[in-house]
PDB file of N, CA and C in Angstrom:
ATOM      1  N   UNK A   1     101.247 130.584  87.207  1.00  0.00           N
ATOM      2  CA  UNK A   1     102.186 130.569  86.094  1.00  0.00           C
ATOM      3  C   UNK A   1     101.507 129.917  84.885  1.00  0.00           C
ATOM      4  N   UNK A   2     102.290 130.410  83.375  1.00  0.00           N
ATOM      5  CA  UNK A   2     101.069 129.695  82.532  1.00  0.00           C
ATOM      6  C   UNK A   2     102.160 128.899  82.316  1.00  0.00           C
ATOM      7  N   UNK A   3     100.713 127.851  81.506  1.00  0.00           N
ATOM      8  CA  UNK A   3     101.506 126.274  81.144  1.00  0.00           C
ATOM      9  C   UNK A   3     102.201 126.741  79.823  1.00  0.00           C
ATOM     10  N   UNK A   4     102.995 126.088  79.919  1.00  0.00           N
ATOM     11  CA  UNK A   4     103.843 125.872  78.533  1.00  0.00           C
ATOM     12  C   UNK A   4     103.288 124.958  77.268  1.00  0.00           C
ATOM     13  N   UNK A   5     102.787 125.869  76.200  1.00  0.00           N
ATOM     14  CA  UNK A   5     101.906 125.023  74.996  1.00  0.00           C
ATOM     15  C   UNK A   5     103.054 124.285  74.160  1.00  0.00           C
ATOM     16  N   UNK A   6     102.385 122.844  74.174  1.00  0.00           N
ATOM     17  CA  UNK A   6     103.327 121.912  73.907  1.00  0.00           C
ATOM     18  C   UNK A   6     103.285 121.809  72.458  1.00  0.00           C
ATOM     19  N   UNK A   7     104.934 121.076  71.983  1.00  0.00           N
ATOM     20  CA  UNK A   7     105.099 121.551  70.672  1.00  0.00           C
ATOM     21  C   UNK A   7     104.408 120.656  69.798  1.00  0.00           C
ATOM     22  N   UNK A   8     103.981 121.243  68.712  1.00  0.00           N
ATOM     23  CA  UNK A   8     103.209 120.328  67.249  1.00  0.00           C
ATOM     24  C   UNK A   8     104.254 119.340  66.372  1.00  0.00           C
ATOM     25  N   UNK A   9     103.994 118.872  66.009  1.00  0.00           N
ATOM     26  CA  UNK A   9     104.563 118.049  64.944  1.00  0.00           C
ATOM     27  C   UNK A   9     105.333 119.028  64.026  1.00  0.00           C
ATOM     28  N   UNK A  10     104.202 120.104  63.211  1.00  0.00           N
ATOM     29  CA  UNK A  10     103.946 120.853  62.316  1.00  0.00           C
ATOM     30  C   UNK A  10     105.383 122.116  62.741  1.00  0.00           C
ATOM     31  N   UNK A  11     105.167 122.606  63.863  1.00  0.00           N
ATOM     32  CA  UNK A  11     106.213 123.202  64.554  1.00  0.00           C
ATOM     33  C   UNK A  11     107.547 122.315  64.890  1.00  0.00           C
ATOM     34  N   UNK A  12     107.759 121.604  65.324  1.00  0.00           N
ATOM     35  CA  UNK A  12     109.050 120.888  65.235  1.00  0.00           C
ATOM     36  C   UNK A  12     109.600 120.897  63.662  1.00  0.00           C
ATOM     37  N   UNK A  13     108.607 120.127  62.940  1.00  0.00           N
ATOM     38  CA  UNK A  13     109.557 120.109  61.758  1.00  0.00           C
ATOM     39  C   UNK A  13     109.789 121.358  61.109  1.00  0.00           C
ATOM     40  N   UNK A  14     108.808 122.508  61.288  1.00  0.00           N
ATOM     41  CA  UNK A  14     109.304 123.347  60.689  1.00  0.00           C
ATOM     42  C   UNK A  14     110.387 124.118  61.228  1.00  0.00           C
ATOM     43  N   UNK A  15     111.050 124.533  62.456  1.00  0.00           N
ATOM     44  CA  UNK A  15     112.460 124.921  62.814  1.00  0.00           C
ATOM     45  C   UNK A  15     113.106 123.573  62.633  1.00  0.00           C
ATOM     46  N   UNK A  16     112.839 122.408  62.664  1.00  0.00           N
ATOM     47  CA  UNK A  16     114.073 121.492  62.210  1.00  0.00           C
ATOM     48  C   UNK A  16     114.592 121.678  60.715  1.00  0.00           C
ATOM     49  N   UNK A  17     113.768 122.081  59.937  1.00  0.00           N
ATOM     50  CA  UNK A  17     114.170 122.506  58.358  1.00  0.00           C
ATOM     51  C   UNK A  17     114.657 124.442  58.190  1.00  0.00           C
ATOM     52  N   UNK A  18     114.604 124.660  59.226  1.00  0.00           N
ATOM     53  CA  UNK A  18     115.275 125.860  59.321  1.00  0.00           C
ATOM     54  C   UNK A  18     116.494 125.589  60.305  1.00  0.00           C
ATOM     55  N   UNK A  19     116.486 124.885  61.199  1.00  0.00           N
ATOM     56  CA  UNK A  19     117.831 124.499  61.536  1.00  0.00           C
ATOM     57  C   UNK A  19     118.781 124.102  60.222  1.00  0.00           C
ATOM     58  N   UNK A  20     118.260 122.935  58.979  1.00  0.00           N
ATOM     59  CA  UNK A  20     119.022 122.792  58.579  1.00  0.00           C
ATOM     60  C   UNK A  20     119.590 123.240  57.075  1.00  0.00           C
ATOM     61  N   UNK A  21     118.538 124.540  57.198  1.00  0.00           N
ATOM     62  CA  UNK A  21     118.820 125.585  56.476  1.00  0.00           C
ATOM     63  C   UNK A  21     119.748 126.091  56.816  1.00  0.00           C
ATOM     64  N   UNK A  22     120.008 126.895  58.286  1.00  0.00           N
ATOM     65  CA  UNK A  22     121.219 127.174  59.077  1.00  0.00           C
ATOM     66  C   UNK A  22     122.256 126.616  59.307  1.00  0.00           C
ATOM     67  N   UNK A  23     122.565 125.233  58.933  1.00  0.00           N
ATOM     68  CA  UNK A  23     123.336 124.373  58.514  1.00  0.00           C
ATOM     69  C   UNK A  23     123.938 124.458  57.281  1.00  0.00           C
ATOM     70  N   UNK A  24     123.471 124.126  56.536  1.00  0.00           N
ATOM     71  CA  UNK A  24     123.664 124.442  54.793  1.00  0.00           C
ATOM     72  C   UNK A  24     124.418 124.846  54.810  1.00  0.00           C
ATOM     73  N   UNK A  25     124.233 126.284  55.172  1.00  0.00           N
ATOM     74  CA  UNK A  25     124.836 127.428  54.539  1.00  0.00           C
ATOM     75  C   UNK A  25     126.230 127.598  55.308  1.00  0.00           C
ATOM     76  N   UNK A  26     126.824 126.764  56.126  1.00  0.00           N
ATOM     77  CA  UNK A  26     128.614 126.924  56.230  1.00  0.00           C
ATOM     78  C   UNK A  26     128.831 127.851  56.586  1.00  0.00           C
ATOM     79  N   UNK A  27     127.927 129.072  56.973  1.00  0.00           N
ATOM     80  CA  UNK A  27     128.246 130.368  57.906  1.00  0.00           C
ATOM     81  C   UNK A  27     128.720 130.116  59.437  1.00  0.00           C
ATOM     82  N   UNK A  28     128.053 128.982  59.851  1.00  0.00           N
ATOM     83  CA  UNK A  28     128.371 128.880  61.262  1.00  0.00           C
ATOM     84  C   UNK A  28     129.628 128.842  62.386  1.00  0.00           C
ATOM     85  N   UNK A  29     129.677 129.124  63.040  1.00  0.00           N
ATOM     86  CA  UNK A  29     130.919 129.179  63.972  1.00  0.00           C
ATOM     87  C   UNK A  29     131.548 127.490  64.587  1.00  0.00           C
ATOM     88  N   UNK A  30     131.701 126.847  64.727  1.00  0.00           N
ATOM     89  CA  UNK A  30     131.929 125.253  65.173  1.00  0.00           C
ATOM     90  C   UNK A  30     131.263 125.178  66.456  1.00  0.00           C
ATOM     91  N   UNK A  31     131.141 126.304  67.676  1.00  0.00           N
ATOM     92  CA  UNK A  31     130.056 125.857  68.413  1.00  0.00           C
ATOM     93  C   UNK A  31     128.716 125.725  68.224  1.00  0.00           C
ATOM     94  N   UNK A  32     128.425 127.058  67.522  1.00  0.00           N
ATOM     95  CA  UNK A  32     126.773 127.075  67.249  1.00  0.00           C
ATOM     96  C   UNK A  32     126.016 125.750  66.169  1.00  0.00           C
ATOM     97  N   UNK A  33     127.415 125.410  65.029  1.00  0.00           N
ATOM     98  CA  UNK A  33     126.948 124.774  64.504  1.00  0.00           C
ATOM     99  C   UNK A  33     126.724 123.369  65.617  1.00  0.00           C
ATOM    100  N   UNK A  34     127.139 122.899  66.175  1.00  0.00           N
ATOM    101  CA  UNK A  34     126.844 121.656  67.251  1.00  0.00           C
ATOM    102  C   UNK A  34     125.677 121.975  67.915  1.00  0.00           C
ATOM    103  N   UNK A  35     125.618 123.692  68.267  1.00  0.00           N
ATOM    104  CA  UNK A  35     124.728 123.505  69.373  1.00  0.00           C
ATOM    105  C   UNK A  35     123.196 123.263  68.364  1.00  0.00           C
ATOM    106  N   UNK A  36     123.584 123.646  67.149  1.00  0.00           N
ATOM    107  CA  UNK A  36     122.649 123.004  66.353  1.00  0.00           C
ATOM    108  C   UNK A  36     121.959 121.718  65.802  1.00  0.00           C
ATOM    109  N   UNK A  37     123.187 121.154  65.786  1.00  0.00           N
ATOM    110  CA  UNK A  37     123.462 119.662  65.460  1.00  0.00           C
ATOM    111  C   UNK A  37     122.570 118.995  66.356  1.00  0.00           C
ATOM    112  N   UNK A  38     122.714 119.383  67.832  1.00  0.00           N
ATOM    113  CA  UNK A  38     122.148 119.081  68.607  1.00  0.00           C
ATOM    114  C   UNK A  38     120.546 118.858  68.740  1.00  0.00           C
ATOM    115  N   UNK A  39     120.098 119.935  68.375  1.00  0.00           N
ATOM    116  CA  UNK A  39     118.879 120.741  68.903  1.00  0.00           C
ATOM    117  C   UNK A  39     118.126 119.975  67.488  1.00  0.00           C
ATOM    118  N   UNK A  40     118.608 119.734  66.380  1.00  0.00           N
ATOM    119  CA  UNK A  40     117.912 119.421  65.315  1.00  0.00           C
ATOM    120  C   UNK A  40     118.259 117.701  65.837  1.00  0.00           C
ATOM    121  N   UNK A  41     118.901 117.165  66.267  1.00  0.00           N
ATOM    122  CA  UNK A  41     118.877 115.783  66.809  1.00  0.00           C
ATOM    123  C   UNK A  41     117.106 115.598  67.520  1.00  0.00           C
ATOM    124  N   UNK A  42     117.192 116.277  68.857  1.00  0.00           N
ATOM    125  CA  UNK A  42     116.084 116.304  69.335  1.00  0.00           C
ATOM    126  C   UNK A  42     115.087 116.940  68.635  1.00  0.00           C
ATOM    127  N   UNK A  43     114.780 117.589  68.158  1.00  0.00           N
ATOM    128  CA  UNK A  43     113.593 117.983  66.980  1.00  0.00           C
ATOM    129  C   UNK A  43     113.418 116.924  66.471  1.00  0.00           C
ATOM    130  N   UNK A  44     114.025 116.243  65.374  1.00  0.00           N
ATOM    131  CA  UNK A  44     113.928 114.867  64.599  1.00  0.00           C
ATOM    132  C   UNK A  44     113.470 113.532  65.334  1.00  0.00           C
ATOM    133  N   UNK A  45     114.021 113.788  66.387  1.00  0.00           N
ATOM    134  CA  UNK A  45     113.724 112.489  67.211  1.00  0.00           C
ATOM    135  C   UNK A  45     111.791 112.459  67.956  1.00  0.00           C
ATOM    136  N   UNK A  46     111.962 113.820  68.226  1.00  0.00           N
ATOM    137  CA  UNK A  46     110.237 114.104  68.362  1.00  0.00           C
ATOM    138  C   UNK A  46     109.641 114.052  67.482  1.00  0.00           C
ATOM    139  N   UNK A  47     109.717 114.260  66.056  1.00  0.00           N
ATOM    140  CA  UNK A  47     108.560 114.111  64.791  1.00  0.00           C
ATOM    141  C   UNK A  47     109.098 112.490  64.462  1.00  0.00           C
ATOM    142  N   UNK A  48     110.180 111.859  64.874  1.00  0.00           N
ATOM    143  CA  UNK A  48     109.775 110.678  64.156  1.00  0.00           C
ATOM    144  C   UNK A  48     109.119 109.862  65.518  1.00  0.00           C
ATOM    145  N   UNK A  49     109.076 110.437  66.796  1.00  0.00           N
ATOM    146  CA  UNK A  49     107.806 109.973  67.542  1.00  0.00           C
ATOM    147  C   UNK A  49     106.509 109.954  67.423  1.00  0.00           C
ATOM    148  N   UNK A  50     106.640 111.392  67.207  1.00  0.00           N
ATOM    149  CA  UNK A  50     105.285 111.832  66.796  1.00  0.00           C
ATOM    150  C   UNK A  50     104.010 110.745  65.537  1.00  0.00           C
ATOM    151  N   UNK A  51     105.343 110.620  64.606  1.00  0.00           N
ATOM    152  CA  UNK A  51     104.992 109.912  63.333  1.00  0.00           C
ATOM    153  C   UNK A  51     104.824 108.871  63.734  1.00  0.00           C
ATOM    154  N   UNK A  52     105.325 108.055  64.523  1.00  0.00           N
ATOM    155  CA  UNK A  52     104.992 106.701  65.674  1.00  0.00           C
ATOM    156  C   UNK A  52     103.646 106.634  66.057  1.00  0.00           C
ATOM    157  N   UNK A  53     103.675 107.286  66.444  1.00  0.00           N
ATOM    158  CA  UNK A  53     102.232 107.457  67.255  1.00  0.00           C
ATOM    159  C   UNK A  53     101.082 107.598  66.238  1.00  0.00           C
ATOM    160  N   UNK A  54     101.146 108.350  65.248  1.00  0.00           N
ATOM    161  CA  UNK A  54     100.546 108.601  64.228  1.00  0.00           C
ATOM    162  C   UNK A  54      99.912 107.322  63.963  1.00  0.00           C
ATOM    163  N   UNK A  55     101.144 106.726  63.443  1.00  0.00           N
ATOM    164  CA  UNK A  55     101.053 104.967  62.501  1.00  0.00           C
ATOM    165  C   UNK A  55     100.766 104.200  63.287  1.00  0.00           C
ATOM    166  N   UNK A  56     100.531 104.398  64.719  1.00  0.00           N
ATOM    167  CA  UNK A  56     100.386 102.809  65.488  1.00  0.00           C
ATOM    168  C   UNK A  56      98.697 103.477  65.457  1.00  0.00           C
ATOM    169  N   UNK A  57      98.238 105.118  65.669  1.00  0.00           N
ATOM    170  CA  UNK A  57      96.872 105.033  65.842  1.00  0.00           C
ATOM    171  C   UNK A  57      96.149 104.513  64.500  1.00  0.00           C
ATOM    172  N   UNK A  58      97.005 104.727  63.580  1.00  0.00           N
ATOM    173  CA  UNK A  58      95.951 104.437  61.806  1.00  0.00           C
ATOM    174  C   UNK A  58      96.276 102.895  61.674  1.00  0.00           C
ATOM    175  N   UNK A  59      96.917 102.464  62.588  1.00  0.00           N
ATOM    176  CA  UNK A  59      96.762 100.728  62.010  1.00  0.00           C
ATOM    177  C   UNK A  59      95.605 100.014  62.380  1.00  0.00           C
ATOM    178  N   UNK A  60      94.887 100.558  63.131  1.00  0.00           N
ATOM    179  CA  UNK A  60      94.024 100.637  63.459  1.00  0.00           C
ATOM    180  C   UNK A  60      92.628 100.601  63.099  1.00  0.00           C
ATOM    181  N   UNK A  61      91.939 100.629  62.111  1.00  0.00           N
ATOM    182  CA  UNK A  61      91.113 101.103  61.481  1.00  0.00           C
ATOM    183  C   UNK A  61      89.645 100.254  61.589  1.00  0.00           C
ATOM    184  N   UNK A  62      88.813 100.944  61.357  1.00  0.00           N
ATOM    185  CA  UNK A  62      87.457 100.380  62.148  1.00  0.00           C
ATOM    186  C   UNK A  62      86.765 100.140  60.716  1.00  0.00           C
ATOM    187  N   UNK A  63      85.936  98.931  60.649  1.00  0.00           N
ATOM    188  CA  UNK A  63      85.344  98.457  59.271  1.00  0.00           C
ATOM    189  C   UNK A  63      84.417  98.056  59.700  1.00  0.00           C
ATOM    190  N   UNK A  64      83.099  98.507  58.923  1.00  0.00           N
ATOM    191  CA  UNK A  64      81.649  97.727  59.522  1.00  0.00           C
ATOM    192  C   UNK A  64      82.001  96.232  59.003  1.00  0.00           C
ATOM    193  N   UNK A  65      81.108  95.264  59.502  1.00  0.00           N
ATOM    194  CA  UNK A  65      81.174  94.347  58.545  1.00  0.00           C
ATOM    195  C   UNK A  65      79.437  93.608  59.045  1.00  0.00           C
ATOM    196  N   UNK A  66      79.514  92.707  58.486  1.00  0.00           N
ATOM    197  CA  UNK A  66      78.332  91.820  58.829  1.00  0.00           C
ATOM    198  C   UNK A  66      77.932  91.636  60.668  1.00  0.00           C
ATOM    199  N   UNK A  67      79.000  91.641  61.447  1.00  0.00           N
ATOM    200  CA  UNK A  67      79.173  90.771  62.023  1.00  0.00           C
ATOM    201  C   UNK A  67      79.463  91.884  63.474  1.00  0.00           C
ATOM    202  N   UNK A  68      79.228  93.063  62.444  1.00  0.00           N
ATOM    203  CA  UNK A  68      79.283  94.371  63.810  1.00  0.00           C
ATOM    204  C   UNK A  68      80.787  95.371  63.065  1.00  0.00           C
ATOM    205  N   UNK A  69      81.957  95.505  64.070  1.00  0.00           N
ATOM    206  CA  UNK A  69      82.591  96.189  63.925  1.00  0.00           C
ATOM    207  C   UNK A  69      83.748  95.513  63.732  1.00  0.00           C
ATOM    208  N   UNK A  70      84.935  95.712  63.389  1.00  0.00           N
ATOM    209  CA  UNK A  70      85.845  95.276  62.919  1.00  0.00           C
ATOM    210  C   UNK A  70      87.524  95.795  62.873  1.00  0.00           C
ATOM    211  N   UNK A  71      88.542  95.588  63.546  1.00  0.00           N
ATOM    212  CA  UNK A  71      89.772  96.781  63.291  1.00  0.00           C
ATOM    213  C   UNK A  71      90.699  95.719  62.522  1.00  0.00           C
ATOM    214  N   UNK A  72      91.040  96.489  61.231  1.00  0.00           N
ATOM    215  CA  UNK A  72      92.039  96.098  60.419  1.00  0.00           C
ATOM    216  C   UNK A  72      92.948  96.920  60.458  1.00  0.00           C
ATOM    217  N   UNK A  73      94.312  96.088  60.075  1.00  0.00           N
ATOM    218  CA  UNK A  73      95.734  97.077  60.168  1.00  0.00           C
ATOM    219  C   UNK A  73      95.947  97.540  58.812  1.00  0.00           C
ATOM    220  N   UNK A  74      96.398  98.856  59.162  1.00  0.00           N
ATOM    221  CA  UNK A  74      96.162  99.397  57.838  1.00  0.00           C
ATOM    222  C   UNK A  74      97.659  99.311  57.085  1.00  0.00           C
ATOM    223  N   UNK A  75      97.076  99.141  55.882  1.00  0.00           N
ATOM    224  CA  UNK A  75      98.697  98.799  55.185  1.00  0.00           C
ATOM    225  C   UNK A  75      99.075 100.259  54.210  1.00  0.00           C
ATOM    226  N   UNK A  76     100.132 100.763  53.852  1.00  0.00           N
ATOM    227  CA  UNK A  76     100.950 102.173  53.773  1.00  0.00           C
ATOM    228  C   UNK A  76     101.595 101.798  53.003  1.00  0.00           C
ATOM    229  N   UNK A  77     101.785 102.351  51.635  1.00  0.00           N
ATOM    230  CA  UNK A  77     102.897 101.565  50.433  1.00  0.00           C
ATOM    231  C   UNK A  77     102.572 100.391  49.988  1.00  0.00           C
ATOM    232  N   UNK A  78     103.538  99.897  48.822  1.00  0.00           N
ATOM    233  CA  UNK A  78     103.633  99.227  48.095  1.00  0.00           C
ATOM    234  C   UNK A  78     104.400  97.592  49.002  1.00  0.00           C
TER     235      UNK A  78
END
């Protein structure tokens, strides 16, 4: 059986912004819209994992220095 290719970041968010395109627009029936509600819950909740993971690997950051190698946390914003 083949494996199931696991989802991207890039792919989640992009049907989560078409979920809530499909939202928007007030066409929906009251189930589908939930079963949407839903499904864009879990989408969101995986890219702001994803984005977790992201930020804990870049805090990370490797700096030569005198003294050999070095990991500083990296700072993001103001």
């Amino acid at each position: 059986m083949a494996r199931k290719k696991e989802m991207t970041f890039e792919d989640a968010l992009g049907e989560l912004e078409h979920i809530v395109s499909e939202i928007e627009t007030g066409d929906l029936p009251l189930a589908d819209l939930m079963a949407k509600y839903s499904e864009g819950i879990k989408l969101s909740d995986f890219c702001m994992k994803s984005l977790k993971r992201a930020e804990e690997t870049m805090d990370l950051l490797v700096k030569e220095s005198a003294s050999g190698v070095v990991e500083e946390e990296l700072q993001i914003g103001g």
